[in-house]
N, C-alpha and C. Protein backbone atom coordinates (compact mmCIF):
# COMPACT_ATOMS: atom_id res chain seq x y z
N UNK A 1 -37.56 49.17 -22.53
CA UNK A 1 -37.63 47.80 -22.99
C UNK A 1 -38.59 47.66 -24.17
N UNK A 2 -39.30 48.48 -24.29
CA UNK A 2 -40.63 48.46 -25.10
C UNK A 2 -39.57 48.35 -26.80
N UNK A 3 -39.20 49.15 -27.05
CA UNK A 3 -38.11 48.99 -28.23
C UNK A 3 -37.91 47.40 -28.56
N UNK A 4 -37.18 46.94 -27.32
CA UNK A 4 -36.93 45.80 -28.21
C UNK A 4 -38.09 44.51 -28.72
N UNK A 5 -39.31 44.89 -28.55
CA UNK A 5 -40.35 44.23 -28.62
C UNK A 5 -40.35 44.09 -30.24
N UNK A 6 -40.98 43.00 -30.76
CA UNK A 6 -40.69 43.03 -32.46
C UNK A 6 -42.01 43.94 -33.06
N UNK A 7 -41.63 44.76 -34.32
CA UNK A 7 -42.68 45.80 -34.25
C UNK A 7 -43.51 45.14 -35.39
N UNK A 8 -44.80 45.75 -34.99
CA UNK A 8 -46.12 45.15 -35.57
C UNK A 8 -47.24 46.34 -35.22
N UNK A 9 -47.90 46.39 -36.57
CA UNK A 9 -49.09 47.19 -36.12
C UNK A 9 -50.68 46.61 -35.81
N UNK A 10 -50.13 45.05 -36.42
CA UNK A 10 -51.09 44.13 -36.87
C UNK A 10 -51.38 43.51 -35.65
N UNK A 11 -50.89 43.40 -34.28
CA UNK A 11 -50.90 42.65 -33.13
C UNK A 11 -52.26 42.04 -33.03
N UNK A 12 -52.01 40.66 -32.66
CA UNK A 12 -53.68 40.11 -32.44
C UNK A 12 -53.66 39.89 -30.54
N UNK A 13 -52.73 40.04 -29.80
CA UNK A 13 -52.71 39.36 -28.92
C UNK A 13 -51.36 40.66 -28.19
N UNK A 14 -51.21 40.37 -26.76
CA UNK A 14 -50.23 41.11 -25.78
C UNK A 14 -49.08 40.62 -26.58
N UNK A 15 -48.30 41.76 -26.63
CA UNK A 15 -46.78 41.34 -27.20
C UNK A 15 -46.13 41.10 -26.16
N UNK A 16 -45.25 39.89 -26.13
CA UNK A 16 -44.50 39.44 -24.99
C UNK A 16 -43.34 38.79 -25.81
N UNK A 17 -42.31 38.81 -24.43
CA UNK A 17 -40.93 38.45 -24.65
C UNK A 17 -40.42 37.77 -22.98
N UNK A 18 -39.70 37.46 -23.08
CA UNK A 18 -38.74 36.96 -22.17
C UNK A 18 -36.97 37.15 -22.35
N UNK A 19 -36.94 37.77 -20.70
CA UNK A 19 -35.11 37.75 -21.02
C UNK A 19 -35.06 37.55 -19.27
N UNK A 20 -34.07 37.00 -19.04
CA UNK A 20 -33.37 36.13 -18.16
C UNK A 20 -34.56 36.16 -17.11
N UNK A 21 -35.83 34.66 -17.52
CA UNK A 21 -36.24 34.20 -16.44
C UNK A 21 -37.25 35.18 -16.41
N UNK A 22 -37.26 36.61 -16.47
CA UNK A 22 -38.38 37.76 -16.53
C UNK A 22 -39.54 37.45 -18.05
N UNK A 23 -41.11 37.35 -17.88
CA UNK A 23 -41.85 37.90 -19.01
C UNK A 23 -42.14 39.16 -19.18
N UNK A 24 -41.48 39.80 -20.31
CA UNK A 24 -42.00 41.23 -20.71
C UNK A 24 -43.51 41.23 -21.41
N UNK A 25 -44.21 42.27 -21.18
CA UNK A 25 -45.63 42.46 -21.78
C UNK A 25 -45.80 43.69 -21.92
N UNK A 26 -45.47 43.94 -23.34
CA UNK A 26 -45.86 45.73 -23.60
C UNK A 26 -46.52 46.43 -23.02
N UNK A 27 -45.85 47.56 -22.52
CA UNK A 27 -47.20 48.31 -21.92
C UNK A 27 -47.94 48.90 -22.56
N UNK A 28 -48.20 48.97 -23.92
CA UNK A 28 -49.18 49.21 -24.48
C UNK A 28 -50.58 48.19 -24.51
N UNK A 29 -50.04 47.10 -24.18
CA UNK A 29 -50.65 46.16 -24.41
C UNK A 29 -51.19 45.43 -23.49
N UNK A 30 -50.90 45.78 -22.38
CA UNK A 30 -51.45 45.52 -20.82
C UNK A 30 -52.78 46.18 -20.31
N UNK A 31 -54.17 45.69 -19.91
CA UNK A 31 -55.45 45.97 -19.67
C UNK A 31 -54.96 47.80 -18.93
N UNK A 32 -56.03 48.81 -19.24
CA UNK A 32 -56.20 49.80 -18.66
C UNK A 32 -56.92 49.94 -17.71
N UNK A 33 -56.48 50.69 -16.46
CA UNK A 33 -57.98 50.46 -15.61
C UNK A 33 -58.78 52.04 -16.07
N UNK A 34 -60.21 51.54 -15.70
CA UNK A 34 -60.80 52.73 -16.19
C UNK A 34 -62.14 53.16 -14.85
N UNK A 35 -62.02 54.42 -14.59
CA UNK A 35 -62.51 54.12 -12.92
C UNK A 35 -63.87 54.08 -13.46
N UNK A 36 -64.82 54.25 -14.90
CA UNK A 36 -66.00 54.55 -15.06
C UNK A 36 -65.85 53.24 -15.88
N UNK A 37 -65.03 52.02 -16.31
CA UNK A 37 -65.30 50.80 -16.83
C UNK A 37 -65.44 49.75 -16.88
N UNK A 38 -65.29 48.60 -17.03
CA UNK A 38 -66.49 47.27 -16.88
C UNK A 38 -65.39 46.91 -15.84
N UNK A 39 -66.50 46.17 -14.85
CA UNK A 39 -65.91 45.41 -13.66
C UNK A 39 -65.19 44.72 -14.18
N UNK A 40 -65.41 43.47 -15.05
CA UNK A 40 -63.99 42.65 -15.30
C UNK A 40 -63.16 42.98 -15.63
N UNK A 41 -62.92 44.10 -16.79
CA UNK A 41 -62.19 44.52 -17.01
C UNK A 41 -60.58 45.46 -16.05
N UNK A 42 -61.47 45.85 -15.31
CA UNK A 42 -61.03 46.49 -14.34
C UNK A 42 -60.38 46.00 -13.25
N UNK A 43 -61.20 44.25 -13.44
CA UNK A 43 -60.86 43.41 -12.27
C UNK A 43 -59.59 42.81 -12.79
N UNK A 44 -59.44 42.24 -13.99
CA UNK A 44 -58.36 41.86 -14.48
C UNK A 44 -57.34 42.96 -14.60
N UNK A 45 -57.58 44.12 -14.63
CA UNK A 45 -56.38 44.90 -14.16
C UNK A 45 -55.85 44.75 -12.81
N UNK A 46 -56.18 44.50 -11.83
CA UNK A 46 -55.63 44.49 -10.64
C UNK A 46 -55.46 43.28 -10.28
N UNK A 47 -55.70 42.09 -10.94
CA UNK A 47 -55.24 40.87 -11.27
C UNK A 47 -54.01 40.75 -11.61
N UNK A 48 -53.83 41.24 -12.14
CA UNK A 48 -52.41 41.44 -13.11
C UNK A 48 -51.23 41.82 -12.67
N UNK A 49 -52.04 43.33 -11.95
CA UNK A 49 -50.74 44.18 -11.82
C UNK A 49 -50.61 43.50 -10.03
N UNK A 50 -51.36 42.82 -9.18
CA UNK A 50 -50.83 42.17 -8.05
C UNK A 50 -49.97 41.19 -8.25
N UNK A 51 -49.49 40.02 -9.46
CA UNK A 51 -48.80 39.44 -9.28
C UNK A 51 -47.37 40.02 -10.34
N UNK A 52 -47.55 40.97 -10.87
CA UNK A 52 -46.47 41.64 -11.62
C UNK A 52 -45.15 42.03 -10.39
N UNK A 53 -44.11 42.14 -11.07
CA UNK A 53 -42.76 42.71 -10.47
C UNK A 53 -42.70 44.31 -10.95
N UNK A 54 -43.18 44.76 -11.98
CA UNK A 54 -43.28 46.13 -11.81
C UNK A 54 -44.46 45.91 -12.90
N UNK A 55 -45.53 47.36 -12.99
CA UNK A 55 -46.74 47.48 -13.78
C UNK A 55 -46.65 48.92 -13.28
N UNK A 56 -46.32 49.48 -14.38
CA UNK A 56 -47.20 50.88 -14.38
C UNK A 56 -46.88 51.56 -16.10
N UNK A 57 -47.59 52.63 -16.10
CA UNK A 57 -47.87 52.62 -17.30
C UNK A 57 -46.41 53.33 -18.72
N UNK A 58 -45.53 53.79 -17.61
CA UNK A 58 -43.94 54.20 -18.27
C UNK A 58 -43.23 52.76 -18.62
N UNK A 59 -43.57 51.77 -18.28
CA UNK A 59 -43.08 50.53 -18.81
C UNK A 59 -43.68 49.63 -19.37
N UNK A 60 -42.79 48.49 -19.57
CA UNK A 60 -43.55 46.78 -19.76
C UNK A 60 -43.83 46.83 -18.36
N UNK A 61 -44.34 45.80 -18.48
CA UNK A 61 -44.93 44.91 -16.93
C UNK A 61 -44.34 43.58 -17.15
N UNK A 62 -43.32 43.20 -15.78
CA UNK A 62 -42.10 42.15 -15.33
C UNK A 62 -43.48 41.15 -15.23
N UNK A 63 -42.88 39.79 -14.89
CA UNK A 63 -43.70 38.79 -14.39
C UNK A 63 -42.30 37.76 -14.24
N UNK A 64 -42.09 38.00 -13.21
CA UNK A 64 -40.95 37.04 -13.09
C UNK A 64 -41.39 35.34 -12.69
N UNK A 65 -40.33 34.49 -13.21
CA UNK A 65 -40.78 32.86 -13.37
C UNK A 65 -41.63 32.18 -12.61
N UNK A 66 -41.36 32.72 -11.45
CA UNK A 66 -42.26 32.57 -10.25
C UNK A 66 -44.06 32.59 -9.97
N UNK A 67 -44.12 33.56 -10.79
CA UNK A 67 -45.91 33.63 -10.79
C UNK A 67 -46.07 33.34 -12.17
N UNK A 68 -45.43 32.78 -13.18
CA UNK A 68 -46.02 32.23 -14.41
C UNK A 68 -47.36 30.81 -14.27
N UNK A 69 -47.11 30.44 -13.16
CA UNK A 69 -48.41 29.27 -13.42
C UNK A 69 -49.54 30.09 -12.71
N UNK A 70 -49.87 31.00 -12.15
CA UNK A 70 -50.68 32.36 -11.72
C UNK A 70 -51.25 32.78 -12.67
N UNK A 71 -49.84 33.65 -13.77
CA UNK A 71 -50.63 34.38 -14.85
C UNK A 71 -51.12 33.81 -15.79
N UNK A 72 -50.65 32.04 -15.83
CA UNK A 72 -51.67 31.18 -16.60
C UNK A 72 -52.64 31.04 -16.31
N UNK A 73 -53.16 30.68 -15.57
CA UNK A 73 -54.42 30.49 -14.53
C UNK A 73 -55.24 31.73 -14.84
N UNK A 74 -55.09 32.54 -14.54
CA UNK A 74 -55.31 33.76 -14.52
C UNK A 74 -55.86 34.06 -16.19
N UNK A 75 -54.95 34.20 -17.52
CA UNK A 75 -55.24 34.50 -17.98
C UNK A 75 -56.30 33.13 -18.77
N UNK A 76 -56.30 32.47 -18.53
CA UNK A 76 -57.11 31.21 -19.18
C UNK A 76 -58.48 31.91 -18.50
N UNK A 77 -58.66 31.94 -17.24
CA UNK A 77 -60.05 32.22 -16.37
C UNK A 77 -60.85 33.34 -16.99
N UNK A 78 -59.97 34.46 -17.32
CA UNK A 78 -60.67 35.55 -17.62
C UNK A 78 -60.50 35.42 -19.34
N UNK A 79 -60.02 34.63 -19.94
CA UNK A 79 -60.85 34.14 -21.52
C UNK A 79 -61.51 33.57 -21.42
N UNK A 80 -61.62 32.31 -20.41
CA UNK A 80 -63.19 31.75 -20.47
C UNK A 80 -63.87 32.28 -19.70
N UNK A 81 -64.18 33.46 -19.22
CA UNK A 81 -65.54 34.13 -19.35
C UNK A 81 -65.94 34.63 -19.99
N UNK A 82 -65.16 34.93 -21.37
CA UNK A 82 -66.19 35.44 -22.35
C UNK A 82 -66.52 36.90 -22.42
N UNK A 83 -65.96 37.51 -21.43
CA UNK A 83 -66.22 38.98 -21.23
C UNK A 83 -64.57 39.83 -22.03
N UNK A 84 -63.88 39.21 -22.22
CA UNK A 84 -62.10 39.37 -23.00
C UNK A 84 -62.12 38.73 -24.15
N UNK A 85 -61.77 39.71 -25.28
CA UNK A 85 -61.32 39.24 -25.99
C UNK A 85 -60.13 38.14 -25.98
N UNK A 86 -59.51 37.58 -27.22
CA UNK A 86 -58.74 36.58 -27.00
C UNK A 86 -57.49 37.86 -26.97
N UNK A 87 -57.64 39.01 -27.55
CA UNK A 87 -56.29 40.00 -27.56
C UNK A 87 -55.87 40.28 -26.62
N UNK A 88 -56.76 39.97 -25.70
CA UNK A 88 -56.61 40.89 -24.25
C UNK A 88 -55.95 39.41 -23.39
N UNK A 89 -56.66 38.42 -23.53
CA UNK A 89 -55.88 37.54 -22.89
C UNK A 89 -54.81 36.19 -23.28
N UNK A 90 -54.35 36.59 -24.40
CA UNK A 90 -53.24 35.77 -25.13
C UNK A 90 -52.17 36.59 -25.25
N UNK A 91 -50.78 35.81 -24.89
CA UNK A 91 -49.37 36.08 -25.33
C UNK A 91 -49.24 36.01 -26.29
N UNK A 92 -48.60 37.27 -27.44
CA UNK A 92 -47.95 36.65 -28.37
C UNK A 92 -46.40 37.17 -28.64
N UNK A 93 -45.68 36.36 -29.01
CA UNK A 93 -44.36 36.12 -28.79
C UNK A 93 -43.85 36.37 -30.62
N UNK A 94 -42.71 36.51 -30.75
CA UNK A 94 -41.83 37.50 -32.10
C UNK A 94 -41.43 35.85 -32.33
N UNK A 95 -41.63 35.62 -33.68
CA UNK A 95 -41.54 34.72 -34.66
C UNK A 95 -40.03 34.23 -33.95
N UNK A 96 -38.71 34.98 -34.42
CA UNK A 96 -37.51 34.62 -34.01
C UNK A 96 -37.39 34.01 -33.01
N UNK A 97 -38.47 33.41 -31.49
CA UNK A 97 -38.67 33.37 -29.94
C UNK A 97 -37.98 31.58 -30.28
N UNK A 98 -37.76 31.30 -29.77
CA UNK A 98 -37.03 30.06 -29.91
C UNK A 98 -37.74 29.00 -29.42
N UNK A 99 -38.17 29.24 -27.98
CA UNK A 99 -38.69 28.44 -27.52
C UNK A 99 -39.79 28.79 -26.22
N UNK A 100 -41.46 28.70 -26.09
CA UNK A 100 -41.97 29.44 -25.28
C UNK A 100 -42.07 28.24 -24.10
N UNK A 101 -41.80 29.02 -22.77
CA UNK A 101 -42.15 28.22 -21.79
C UNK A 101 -42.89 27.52 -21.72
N UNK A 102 -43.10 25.74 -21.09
CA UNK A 102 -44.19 25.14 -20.51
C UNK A 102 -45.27 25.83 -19.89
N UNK A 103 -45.07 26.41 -18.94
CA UNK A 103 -46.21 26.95 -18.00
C UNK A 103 -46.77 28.24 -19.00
N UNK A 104 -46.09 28.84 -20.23
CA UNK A 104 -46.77 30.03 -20.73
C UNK A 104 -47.38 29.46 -21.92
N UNK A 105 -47.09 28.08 -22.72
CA UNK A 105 -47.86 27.66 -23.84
C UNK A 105 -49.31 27.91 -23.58
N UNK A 106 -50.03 27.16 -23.04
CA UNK A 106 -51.52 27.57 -23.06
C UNK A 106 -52.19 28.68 -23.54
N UNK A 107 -51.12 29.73 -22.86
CA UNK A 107 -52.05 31.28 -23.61
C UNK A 107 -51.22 31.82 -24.17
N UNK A 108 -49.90 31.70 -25.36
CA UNK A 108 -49.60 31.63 -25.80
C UNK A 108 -49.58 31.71 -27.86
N UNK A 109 -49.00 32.58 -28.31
CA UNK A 109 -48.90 32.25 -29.70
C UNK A 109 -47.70 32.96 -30.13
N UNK A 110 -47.72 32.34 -31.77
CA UNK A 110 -46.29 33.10 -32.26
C UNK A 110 -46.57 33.52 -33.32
N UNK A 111 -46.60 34.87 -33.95
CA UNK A 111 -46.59 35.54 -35.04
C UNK A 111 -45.72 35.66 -35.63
């Protein structure tokens, strides 16, 4: 799936997409856990990958419609602490995207 993601080297933010009802999120672009690295960091990895439909590192990571007001929540909390960059916790979506969900605007952008 990673292919059809729109290509950029310039990314400021998680590259994301949507196709039927599923959010895609590059797996390049999805937090690493690191067993010797920062608690939040680490914590927001397993944040993530508990409400994901699949997360591991041969793919995107699913988030099906269902836990989108979660991974809002979620990702708003861990930008306002201040310990995440905004790259780490903003969507950003391929110019062509038509229209981004209600529940995903907040953390949200379009390049």
């Amino acid at each position: 799936m990673s292919e059809n993601f729109y290509p950029t080297k310039q990314f400021k933010s998680m590259r994301a997409k949507i196709d039927n009802e599923v959010l895609f999120i590059h797996r390049e672009d999805v937090p690493k856990y690191n067993k010797q690295g920062s608690i939040v960091r680490n914590s927001y990895f397993w944040a993530l990958r508990s409400i994901a439909g699949r997360a591991n590192s041969r793919h995107d990571w699913e988030f099906e419609s269902e836990v989108w007001i979660v991974l809002q929540r979620m990702l708003i909390s861990f930008a306002e602490s201040g310990y995440l960059s905004t790259r780490e916790t903003q969507l950003e979506f391929a110019p062509e995207t038509e229209e981004i969900p209600q529940l995903l605007r907040l953390v949200s952008t379009i390049e």
